[in-house]
Protein backbone atom coordinates (compact mmCIF):
# COMPACT_ATOMS: atom_id res chain seq x y z
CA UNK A 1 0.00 0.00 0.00
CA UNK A 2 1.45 3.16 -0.61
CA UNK A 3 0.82 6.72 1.31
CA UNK A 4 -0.76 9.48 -0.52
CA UNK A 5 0.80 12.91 -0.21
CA UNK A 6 -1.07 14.09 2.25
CA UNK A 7 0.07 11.46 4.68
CA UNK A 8 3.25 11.73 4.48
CA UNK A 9 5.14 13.49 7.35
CA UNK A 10 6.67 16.79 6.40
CA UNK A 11 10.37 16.16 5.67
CA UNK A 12 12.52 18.02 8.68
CA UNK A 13 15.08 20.75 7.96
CA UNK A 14 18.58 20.32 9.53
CA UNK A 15 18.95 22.70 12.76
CA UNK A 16 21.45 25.60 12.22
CA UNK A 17 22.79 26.48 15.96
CA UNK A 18 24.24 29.97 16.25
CA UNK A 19 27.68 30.42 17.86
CA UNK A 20 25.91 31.95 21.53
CA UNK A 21 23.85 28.54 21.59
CA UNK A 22 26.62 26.13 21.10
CA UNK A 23 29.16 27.97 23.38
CA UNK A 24 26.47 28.15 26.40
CA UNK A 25 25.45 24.39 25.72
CA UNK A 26 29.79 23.66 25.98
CA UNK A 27 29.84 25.92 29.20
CA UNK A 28 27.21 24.13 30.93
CA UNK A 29 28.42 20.41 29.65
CA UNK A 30 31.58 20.89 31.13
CA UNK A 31 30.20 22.08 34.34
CA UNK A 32 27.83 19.29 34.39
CA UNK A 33 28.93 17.26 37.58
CA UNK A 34 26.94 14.42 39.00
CA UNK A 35 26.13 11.04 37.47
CA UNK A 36 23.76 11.84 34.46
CA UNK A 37 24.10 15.34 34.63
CA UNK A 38 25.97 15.75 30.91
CA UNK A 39 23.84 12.89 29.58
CA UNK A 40 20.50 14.95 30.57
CA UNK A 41 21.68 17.86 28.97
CA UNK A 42 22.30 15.81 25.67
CA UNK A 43 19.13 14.85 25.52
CA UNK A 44 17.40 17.81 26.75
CA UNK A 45 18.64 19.25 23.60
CA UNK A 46 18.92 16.34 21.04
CA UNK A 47 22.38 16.68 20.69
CA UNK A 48 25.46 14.25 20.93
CA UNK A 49 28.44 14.17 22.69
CA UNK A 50 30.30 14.01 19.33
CA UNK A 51 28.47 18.00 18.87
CA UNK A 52 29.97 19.02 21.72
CA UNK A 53 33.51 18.02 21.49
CA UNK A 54 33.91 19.75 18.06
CA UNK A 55 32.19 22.78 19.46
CA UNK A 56 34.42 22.50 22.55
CA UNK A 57 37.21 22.15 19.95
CA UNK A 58 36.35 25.46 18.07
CA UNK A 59 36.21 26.88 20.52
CA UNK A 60 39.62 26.28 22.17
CA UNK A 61 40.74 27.40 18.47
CA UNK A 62 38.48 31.04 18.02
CA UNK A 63 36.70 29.26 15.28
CA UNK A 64 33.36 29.48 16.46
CA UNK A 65 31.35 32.10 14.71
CA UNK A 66 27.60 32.48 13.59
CA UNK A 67 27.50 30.90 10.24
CA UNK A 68 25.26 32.34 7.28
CA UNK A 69 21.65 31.13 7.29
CA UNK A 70 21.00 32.03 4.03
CA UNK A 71 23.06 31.90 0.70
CA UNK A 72 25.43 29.62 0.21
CA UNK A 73 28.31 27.53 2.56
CA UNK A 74 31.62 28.31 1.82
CA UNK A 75 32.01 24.42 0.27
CA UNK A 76 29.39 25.49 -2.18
CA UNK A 77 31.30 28.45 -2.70
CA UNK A 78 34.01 27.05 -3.85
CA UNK A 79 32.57 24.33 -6.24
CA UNK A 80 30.27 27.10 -7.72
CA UNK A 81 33.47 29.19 -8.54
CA UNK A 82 35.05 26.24 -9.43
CA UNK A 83 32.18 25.52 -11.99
CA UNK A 84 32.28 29.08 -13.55
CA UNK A 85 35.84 28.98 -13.79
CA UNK A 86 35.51 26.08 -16.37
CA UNK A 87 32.09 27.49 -17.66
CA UNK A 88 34.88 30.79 -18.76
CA UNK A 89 37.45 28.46 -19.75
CA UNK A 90 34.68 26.68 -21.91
CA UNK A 91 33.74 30.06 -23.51
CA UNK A 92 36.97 31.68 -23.98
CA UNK A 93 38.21 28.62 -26.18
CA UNK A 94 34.97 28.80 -28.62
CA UNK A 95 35.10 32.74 -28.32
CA UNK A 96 38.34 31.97 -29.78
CA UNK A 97 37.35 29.44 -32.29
CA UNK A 98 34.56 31.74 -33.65
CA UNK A 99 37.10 34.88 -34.12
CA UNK A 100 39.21 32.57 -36.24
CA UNK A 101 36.57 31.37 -38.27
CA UNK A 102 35.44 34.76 -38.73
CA UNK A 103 39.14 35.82 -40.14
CA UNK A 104 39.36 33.10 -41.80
CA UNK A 105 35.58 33.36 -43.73
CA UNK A 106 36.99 37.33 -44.45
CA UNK A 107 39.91 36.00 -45.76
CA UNK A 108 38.27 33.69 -48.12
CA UNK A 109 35.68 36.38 -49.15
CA UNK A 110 38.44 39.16 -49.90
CA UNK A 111 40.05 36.03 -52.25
CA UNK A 112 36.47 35.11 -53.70
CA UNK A 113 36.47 38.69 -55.07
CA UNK A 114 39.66 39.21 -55.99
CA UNK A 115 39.16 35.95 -58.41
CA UNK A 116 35.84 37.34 -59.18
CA UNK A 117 36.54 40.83 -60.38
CA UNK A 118 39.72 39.03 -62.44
CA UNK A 119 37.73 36.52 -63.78
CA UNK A 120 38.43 36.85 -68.02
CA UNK A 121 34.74 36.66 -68.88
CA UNK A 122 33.80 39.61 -66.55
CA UNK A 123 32.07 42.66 -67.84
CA UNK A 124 32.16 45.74 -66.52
């Protein structure tokens, strides 16, 4: 049996968490003392310990900022400027091959009536 739009359950969005949040949640895990105490804090906030020890880790290195919400990541970025750069590449080589076609078809033309207007059975 298969599900009709309208049941199917709305697909989630991943959670963006600005730079204030995940410093605060890093603060409080490490001064989380008692048995459970880090483990309830993980789950109040459906997080993992793996989230915290790579915000723990930019933080020790001054790499936690806010990131952009919208536009695009830095990775995209990249591979969008890498994708224009050989979009130009693409279009300076034919720009290239239709300027020397173009001399060439002028060259031929200037010969075509050079032969034309010294053709013997020409009248002027």
């Amino acid at each position: 049996m298969t599900m009709s739009q309208a049941d199917r359950p709305a697909r989630s969005s991943r959670r963006r968490f600005t730079a204030a949040f995940k410093a605060a949640v890093v603060q409080e895990y490490d001064a989380a003392d008692g048995p459970g105490a880090r483990g309830a804090i993980l789950r109040r906030e459906g997080l993992y310990d793996s989230h915290v020890q790579k915000w723990r880790k930019a933080v020790e290195e001054g790499r936690l900022r806010d990131t952009p919400v919208a536009g695009l990541t830095p990775s995209r970025d990249r591979s969008r400027q890498a994708q224009l750069e050989a979009e130009n590449v693409r279009l300076q080589a034919e720009l290239d091959m239709t300027k020397s076609m173009l001399e060439v078809m002028g060259k031929a033309h200037a010969l075509l009536e050079t032969v034309s207007k010294s053709a013997p059975g020409k009248q002027q």
